[in-house]
N, C-alpha and C. Protein backbone atom coordinates (compact mmCIF):
# COMPACT_ATOMS: atom_id res chain seq x y z
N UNK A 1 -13.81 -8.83 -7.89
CA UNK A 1 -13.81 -8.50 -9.31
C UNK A 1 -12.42 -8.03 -9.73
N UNK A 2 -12.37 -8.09 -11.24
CA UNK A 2 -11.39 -7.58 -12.01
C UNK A 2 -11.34 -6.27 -12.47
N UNK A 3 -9.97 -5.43 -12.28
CA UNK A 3 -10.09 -4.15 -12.94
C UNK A 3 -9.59 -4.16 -14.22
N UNK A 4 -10.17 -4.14 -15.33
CA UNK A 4 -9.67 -4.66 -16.65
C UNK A 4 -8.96 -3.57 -16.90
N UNK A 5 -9.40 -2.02 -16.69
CA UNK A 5 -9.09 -0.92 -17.31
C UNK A 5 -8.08 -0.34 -16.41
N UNK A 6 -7.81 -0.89 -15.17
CA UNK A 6 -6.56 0.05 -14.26
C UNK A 6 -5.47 -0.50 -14.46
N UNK A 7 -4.68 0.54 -14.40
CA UNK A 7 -2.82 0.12 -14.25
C UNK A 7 -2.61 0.40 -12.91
N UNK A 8 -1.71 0.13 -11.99
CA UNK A 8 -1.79 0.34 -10.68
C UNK A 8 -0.08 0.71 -10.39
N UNK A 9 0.17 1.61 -9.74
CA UNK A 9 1.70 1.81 -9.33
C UNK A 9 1.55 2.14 -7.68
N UNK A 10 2.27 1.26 -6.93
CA UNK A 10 2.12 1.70 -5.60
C UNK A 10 3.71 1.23 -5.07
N UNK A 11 4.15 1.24 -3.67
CA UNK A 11 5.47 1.28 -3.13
C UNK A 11 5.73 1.99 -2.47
N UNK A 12 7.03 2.90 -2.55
CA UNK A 12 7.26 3.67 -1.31
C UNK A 12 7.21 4.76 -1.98
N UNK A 13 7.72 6.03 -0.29
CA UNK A 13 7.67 6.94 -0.99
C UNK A 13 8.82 7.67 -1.66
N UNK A 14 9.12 8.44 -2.79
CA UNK A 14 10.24 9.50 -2.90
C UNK A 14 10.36 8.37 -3.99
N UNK A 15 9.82 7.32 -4.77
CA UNK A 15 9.90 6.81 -5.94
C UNK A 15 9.58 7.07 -7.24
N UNK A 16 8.97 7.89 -7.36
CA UNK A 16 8.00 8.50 -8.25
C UNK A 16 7.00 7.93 -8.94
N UNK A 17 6.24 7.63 -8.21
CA UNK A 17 4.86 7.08 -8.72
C UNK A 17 3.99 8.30 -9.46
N UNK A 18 4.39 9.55 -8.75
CA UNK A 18 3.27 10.32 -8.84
C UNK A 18 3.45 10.63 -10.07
N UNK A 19 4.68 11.34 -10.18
CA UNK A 19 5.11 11.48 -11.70
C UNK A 19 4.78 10.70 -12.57
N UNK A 20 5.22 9.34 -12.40
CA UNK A 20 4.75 8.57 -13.82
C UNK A 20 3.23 8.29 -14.05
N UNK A 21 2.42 8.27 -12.90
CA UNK A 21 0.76 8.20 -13.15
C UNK A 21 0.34 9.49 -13.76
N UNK A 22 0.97 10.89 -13.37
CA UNK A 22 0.63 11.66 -14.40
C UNK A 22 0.82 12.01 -15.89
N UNK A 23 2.34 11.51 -16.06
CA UNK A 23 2.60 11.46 -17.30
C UNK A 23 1.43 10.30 -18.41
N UNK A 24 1.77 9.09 -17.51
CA UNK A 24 0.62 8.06 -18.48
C UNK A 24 -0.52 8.48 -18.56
N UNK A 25 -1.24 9.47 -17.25
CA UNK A 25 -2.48 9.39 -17.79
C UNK A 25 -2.84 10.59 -18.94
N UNK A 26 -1.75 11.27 -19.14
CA UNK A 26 -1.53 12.75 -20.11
C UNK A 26 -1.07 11.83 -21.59
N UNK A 27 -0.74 10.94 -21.57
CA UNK A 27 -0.11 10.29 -22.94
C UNK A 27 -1.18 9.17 -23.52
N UNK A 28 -1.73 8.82 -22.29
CA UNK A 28 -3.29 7.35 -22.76
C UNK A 28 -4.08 7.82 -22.91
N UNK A 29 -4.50 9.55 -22.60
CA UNK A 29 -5.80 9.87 -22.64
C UNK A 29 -6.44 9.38 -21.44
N UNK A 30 -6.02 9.12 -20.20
CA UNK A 30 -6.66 8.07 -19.14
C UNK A 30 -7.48 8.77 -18.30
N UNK A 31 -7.26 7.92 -16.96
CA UNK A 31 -8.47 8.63 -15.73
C UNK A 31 -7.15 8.66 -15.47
N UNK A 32 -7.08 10.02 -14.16
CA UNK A 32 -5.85 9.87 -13.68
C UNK A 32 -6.76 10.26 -12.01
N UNK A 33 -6.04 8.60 -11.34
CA UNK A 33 -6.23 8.88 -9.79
C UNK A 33 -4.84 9.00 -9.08
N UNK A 34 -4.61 9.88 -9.14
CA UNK A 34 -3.21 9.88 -7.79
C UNK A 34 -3.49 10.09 -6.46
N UNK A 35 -2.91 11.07 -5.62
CA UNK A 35 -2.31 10.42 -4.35
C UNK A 35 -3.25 10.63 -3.89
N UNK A 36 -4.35 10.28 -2.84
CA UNK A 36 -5.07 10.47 -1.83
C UNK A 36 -6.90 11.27 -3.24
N UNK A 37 -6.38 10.21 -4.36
CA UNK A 37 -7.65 10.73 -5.19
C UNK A 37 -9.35 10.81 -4.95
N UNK A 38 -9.40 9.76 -3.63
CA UNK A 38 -10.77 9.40 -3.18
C UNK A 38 -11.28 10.78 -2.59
N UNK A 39 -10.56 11.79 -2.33
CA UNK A 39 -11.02 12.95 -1.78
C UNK A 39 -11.94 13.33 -2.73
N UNK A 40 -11.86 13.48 -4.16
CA UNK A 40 -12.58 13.69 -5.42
C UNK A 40 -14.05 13.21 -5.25
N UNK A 41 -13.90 12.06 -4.88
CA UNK A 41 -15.25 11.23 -4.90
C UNK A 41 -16.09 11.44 -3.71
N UNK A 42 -15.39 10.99 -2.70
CA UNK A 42 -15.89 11.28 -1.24
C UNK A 42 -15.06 12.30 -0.13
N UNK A 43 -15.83 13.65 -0.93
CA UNK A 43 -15.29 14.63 -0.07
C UNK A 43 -15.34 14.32 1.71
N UNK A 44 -16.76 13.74 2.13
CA UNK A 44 -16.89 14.10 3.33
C UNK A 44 -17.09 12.15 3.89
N UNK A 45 -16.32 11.78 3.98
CA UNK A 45 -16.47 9.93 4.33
C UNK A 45 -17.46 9.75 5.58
N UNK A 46 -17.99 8.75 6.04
CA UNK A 46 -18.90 8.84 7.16
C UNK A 46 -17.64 8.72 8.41
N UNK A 47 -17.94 9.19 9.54
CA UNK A 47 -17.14 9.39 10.37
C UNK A 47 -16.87 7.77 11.10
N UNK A 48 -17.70 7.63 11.44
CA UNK A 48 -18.17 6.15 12.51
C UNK A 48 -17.09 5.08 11.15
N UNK A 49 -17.40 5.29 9.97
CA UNK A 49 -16.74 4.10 9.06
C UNK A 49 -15.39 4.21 8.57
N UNK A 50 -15.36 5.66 8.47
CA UNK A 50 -13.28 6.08 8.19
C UNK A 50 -13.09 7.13 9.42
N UNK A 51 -12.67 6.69 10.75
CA UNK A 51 -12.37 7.47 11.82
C UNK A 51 -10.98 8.10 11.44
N UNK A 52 -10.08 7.37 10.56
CA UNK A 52 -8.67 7.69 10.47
C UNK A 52 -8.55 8.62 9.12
N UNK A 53 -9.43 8.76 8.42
CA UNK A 53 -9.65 9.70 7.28
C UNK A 53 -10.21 11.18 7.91
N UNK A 54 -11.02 11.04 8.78
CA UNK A 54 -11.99 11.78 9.63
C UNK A 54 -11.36 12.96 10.05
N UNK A 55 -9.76 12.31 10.45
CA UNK A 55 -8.61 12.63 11.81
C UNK A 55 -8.39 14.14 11.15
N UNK A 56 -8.19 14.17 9.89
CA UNK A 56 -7.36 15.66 9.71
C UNK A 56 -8.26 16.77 9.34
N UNK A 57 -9.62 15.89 8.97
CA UNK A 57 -10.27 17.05 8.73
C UNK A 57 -11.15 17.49 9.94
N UNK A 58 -11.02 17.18 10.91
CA UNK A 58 -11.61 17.77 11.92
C UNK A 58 -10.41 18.57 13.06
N UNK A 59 -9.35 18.09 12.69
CA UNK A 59 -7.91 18.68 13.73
C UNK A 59 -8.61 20.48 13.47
N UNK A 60 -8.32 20.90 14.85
CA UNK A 60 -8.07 22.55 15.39
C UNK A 60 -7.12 22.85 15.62
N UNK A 61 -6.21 22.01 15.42
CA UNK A 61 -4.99 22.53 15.83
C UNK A 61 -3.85 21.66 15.13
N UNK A 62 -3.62 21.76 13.81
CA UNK A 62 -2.42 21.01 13.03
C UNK A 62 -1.01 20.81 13.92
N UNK A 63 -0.89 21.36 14.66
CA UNK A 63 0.62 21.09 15.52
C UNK A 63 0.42 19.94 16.17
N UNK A 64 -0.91 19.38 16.81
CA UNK A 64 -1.26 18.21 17.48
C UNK A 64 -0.86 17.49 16.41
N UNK A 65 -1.01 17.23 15.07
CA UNK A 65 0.00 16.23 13.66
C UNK A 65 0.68 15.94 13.88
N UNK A 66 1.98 17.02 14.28
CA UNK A 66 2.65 17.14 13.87
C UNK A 66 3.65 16.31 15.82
N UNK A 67 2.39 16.43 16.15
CA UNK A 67 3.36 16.25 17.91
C UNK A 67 3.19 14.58 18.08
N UNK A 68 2.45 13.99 17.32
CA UNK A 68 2.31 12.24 17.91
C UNK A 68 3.47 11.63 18.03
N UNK A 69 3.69 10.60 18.42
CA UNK A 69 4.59 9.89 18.73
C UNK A 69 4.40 8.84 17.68
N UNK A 70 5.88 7.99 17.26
CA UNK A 70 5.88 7.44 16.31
C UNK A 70 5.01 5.93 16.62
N UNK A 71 4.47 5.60 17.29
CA UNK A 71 3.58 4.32 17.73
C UNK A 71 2.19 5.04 17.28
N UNK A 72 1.95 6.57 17.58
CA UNK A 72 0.52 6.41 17.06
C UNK A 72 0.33 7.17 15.80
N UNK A 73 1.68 8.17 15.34
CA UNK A 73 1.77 7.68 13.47
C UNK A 73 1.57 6.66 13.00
N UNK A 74 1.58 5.30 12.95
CA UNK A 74 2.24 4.43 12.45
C UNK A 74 0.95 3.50 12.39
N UNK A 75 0.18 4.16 13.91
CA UNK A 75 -1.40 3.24 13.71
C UNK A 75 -2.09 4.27 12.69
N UNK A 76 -2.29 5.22 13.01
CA UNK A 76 -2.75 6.50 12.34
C UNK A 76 -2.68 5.92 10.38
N UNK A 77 -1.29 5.62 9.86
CA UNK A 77 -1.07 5.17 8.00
C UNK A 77 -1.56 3.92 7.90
N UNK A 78 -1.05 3.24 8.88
CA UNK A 78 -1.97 1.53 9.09
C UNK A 78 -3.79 1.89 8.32
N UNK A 79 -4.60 2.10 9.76
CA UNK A 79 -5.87 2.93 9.43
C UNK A 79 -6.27 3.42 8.35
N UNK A 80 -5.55 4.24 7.65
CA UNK A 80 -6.11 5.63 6.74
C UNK A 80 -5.88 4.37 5.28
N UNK A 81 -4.67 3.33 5.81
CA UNK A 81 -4.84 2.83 4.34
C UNK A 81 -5.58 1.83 4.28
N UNK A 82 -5.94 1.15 5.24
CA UNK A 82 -6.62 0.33 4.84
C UNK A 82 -8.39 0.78 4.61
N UNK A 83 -8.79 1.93 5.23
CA UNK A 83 -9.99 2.99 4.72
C UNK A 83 -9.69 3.70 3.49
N UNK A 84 -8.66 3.72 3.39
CA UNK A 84 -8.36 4.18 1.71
C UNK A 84 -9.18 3.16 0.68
N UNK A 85 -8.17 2.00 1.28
CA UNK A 85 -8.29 0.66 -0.11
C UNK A 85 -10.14 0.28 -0.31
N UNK A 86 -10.86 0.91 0.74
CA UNK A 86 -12.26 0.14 0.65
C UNK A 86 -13.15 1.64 0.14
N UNK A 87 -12.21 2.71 0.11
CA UNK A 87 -12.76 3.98 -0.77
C UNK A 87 -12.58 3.21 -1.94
N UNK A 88 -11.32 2.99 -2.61
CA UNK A 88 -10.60 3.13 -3.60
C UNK A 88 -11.44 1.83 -4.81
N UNK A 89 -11.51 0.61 -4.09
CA UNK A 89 -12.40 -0.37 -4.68
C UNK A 89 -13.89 0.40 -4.86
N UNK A 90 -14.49 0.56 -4.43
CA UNK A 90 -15.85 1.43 -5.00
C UNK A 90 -15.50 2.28 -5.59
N UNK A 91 -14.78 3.22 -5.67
CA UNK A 91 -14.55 4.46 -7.00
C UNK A 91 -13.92 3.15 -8.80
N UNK A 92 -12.97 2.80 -7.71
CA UNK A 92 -12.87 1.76 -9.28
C UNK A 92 -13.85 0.91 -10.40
N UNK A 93 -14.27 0.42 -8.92
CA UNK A 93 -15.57 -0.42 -9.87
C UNK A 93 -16.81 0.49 -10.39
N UNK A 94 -17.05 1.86 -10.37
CA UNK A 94 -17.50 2.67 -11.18
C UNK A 94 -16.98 3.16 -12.28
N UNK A 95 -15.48 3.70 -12.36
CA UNK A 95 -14.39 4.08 -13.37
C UNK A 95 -14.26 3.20 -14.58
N UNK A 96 -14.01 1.92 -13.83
CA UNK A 96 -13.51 0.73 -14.61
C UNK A 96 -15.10 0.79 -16.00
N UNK A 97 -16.26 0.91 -15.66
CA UNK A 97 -16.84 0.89 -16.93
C UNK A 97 -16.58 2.25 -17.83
N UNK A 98 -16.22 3.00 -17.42
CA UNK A 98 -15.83 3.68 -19.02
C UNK A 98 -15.26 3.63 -19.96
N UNK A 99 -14.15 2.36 -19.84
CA UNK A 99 -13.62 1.74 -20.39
C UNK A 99 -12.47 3.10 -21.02
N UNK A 100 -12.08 3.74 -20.68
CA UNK A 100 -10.80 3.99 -20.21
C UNK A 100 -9.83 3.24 -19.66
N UNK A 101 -8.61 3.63 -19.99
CA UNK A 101 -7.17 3.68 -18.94
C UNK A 101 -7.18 4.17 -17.86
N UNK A 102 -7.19 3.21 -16.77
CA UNK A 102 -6.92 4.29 -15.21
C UNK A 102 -6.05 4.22 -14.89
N UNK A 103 -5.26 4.83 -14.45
CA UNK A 103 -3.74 5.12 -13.89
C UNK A 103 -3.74 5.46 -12.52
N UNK A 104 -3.26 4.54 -11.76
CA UNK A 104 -4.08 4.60 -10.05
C UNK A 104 -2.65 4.60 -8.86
N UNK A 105 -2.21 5.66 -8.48
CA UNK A 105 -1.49 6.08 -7.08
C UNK A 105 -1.90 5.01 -5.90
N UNK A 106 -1.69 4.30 -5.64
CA UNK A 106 -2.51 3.40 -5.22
C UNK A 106 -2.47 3.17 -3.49
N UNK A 107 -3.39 3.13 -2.69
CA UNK A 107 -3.27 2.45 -1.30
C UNK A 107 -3.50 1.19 -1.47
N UNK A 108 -4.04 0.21 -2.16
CA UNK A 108 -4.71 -0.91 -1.91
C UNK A 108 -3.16 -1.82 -1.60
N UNK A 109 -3.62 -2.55 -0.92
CA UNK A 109 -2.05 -3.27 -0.60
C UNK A 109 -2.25 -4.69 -1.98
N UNK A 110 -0.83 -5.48 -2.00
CA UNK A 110 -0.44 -6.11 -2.63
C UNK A 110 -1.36 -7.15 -2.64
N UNK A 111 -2.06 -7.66 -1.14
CA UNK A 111 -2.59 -9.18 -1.26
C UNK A 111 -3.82 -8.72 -1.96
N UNK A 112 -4.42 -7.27 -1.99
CA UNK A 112 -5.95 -7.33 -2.57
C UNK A 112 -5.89 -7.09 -3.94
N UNK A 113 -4.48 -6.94 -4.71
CA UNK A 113 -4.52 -6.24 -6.10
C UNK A 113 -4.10 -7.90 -6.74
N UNK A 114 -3.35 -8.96 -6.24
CA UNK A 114 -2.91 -9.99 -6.83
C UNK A 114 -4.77 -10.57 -7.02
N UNK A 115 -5.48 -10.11 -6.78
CA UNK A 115 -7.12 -11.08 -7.23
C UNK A 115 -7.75 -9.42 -7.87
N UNK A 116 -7.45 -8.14 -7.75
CA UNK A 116 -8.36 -7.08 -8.35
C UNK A 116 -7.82 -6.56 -9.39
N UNK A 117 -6.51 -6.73 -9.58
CA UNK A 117 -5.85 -6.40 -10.97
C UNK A 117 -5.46 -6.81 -11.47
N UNK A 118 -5.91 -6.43 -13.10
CA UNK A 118 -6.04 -7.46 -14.15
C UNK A 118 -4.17 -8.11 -14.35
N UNK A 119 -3.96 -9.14 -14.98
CA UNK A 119 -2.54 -9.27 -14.72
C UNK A 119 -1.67 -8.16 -16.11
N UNK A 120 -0.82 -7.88 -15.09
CA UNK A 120 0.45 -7.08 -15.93
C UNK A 120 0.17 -5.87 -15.80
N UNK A 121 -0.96 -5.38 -14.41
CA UNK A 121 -1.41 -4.21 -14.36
C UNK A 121 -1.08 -3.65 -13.00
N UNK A 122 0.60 -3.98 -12.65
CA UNK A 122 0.43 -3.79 -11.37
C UNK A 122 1.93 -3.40 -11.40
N UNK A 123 2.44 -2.67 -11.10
CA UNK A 123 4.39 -2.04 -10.66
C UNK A 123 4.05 -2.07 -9.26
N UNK A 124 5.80 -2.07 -8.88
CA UNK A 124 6.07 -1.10 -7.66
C UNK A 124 7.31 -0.64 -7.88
N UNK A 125 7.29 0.16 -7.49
CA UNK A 125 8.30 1.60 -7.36
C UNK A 125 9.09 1.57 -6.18
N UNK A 126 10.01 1.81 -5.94
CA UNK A 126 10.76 1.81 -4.98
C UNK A 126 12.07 2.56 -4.92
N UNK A 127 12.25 3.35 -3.80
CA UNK A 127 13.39 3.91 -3.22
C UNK A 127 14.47 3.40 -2.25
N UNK A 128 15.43 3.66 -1.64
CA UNK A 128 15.78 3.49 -0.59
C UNK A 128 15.01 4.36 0.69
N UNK A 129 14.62 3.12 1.86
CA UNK A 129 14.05 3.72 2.96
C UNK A 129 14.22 5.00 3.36
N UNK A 130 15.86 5.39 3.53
CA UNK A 130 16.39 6.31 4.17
C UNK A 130 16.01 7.80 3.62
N UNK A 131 16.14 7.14 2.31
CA UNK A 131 15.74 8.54 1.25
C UNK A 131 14.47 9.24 1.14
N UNK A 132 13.31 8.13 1.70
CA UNK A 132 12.07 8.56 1.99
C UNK A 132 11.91 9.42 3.18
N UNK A 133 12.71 9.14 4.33
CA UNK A 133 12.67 9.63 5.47
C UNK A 133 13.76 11.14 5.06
N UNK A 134 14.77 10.66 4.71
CA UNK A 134 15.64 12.19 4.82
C UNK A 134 15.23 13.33 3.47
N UNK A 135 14.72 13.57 2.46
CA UNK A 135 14.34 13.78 1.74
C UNK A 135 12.75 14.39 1.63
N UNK A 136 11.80 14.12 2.64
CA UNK A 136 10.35 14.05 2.61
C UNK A 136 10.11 15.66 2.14
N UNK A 137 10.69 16.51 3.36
CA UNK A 137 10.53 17.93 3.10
C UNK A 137 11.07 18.95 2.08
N UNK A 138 12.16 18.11 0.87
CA UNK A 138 12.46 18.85 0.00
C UNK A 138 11.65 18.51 -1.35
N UNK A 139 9.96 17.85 -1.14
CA UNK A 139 9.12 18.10 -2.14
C UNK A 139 8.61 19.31 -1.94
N UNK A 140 8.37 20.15 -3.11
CA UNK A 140 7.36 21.25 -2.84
C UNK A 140 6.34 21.10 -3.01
N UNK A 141 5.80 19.89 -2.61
CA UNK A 141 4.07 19.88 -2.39
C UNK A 141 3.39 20.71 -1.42
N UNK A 142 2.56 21.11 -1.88
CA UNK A 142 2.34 22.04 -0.43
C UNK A 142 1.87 21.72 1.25
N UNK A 143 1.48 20.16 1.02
CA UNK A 143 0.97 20.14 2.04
C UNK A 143 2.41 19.31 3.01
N UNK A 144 3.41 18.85 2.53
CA UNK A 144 4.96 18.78 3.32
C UNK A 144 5.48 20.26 3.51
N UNK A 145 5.32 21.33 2.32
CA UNK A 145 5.80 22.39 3.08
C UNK A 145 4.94 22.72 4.32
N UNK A 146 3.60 22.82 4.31
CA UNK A 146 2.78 22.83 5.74
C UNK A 146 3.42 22.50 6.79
N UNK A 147 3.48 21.00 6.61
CA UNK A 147 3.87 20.49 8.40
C UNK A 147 5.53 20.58 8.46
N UNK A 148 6.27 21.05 7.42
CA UNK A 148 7.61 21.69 7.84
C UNK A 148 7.73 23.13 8.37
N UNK A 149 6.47 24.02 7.81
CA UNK A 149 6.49 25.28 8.76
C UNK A 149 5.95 25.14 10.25
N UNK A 150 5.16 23.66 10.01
CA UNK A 150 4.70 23.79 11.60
C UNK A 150 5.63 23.23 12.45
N UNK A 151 6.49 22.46 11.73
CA UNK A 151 7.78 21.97 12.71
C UNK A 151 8.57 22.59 12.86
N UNK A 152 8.46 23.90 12.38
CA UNK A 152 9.66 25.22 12.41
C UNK A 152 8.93 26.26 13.81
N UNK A 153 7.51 26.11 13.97
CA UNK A 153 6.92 26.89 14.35
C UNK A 153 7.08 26.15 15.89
N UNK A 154 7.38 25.00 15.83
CA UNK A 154 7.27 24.56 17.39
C UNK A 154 8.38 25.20 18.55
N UNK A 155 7.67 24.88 20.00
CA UNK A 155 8.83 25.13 21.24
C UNK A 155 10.37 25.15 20.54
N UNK A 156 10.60 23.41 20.62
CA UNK A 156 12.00 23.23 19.88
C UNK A 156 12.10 22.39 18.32
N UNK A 157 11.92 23.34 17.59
CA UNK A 157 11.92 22.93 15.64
C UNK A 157 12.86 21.28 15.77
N UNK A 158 14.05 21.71 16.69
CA UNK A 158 15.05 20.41 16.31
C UNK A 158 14.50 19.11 16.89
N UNK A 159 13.76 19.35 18.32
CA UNK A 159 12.92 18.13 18.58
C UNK A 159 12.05 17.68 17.76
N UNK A 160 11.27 18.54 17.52
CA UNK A 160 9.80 18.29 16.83
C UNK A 160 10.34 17.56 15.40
N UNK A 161 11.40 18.27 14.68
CA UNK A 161 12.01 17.43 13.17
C UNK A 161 12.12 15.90 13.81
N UNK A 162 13.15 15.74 14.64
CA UNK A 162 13.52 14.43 15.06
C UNK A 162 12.67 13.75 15.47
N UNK A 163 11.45 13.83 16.36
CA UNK A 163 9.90 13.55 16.29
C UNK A 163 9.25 12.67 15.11
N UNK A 164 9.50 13.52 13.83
CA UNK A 164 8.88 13.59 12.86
C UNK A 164 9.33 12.42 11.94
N UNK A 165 11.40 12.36 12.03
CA UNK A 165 11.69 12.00 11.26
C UNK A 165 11.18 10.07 12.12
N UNK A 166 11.76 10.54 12.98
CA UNK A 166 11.19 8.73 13.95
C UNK A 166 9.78 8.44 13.17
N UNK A 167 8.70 9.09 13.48
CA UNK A 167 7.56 8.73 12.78
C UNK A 167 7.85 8.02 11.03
N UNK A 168 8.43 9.07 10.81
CA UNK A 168 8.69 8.41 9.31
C UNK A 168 9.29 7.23 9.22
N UNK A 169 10.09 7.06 9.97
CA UNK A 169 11.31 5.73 9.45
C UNK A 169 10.27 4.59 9.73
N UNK A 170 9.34 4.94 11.01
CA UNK A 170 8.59 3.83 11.11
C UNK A 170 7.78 3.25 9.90
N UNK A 171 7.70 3.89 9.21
CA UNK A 171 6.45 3.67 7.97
C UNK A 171 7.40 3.49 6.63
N UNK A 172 8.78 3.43 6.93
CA UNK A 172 9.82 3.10 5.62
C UNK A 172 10.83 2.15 6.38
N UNK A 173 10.47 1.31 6.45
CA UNK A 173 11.45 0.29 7.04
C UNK A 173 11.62 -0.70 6.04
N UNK A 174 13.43 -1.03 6.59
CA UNK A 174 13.70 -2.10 5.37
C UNK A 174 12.73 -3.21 5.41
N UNK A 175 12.20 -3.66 6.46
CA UNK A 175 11.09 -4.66 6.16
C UNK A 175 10.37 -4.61 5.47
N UNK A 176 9.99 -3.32 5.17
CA UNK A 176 8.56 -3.32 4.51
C UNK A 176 9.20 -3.12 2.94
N UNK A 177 10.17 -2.37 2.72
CA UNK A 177 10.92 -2.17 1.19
C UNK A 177 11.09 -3.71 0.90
N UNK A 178 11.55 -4.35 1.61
CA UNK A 178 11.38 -5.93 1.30
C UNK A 178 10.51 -6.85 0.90
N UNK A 179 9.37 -6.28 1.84
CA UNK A 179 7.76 -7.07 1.44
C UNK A 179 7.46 -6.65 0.19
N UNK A 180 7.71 -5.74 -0.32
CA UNK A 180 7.46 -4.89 -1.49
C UNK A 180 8.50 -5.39 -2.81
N UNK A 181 9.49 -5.75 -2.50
CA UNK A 181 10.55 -6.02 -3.11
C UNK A 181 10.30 -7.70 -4.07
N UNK A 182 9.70 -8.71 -2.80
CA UNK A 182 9.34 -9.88 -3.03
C UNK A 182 8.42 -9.96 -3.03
N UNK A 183 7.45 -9.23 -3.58
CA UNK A 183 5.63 -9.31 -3.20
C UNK A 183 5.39 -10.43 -4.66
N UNK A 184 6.03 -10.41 -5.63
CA UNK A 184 5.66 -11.27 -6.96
C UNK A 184 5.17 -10.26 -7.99
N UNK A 185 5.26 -8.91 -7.55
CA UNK A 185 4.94 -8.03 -8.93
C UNK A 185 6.11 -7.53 -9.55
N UNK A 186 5.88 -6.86 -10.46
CA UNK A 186 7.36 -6.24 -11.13
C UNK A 186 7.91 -5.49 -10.38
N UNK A 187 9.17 -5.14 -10.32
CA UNK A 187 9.60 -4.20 -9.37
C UNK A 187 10.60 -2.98 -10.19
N UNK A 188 10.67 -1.63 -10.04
CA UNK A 188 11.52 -0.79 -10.74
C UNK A 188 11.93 0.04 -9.25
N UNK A 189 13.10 -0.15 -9.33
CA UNK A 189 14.12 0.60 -8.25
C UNK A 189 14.74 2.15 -8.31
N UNK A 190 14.25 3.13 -7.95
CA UNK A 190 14.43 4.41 -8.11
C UNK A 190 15.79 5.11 -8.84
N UNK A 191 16.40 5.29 -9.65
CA UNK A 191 17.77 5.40 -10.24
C UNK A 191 18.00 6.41 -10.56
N UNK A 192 18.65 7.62 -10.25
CA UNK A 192 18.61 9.13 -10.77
C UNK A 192 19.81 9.05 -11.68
N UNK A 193 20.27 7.76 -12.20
CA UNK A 193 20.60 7.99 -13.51
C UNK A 193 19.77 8.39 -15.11
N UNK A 194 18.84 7.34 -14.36
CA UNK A 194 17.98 7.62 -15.64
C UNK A 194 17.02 8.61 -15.86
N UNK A 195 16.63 8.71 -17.07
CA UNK A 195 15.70 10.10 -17.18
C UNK A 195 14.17 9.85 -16.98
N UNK A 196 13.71 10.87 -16.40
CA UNK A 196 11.88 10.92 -16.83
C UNK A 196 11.28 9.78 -17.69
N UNK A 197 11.85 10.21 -19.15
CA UNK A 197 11.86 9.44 -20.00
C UNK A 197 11.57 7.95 -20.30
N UNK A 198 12.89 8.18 -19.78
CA UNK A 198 13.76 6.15 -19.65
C UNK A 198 12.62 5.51 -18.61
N UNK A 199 12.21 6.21 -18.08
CA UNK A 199 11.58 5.90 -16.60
C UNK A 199 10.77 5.63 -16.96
N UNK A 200 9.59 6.39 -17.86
CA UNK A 200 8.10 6.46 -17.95
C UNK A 200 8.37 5.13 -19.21
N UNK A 201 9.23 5.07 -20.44
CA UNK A 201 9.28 3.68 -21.05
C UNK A 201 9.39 2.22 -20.46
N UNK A 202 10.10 2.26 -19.59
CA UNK A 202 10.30 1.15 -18.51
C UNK A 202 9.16 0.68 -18.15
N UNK A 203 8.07 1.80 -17.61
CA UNK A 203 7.02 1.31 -17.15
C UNK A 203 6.11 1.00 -18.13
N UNK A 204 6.25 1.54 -19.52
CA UNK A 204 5.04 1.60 -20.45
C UNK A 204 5.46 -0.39 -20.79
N UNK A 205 6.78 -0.58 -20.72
CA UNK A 205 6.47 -1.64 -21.06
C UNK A 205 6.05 -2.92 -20.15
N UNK A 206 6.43 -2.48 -19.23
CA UNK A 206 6.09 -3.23 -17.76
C UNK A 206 4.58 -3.58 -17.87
N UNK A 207 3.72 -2.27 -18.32
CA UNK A 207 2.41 -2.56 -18.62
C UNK A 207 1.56 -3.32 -19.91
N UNK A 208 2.64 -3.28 -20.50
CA UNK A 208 2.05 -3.68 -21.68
C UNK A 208 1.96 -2.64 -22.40
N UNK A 209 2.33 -1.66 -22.87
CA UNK A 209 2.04 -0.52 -23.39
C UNK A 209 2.59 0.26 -24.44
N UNK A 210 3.57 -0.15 -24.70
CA UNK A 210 4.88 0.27 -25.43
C UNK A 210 4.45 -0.31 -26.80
């Protein structure tokens, strides 16, 4: 099926998706789903069907997060998104009749949105790789300040960062900024020239919206 009523922004991270899905959905009157929104819907997922959603809410010990190695990070975001995208399609196809604006942070990858979203309802956002990786811990979200106190809290903080940052690069690679780059949707490239503003118009018209 078709999502007539969603706009979709997905890509990397440190692009600002989040920002602009909140602003649109504060200016359309919309639904606003951002990052990891399925928590809303399905607090508690069945275990046996999202094992990789499962993972954090059962951890006793958050430093085990924070200690994997970048091969089983990397299966670990694989997992969680593709159990995301099969949350995310059932919350939609309920949303979508209120016939609202949804403004959607999105996991679903590119090949399932080119047949689920309606056309002209789809950005990507994008940063440079590096910037995702060197940059992660100077959001003040709270849950990056978390696993930066727990990487402060380890044996050796400077291993455990470098640990961390390996994990990351794995999941921001120029390959994948590429797949993203040439996927056939619109693309807006992160620019700290421009303002909030300039930013959130860019996209209004990207959508049709302006």
């Amino acid at each position: 099926m078709r999502f007539r009523n969603a706009y979709f922004i997905t890509g990397t991270a440190y692009a600002g998706k989040s920002t602009m899905i909140n602003l649109l959905a504060a200016k359309y009157d919309g639904i606003l789903c951002e990052e990891n929104y399925h928590d809303r819907f399905f607090p508690a997922p069945d275990k046996q069907e999202y094992p990789n959603l499962q993972y954090t809410r059962e951890l006793t010990d958050w430093h085990d997060f924070i200690r994997r190695t970048p091969d089983e990070y990397e299966s670990w975001i694989s997992g969680t998104s593709k159990e995301c995208e099969r949350l995310e399609l059932q919350i939609l196809e309920e949303l979508d009749r209120q016939d609202k604006p949804i403004f959607v942070d999105t996991n679903i990858s590119v090949e399932t949105l080119k047949t689920a979203a309606a056309p002209g309802h789809v950005l990507i956002m994008l940063t440079d790789p590096q910037i995702s990786v060197n940059r992660f811990f100077e959001r003040p979200d709270r849950e990056k300040q978390f696993l930066y106190r727990l990487i402060l809290d380890e044996p050796d903080p400077e291993a455990a960062l470098e640990n961390f940052r390996q994990c990351l690069m794995r999941i921001n690679t120029p390959e994948k900024y590429d797949s993203f780059l040439h996927c056939g949707f619109p693309v807006l490239i992160r620019d700290d020239a421009r303002t909030v503003e300039q930013t959130l118009a860019l996209i209004e018209q990207a959508f049709g919206l302006a």
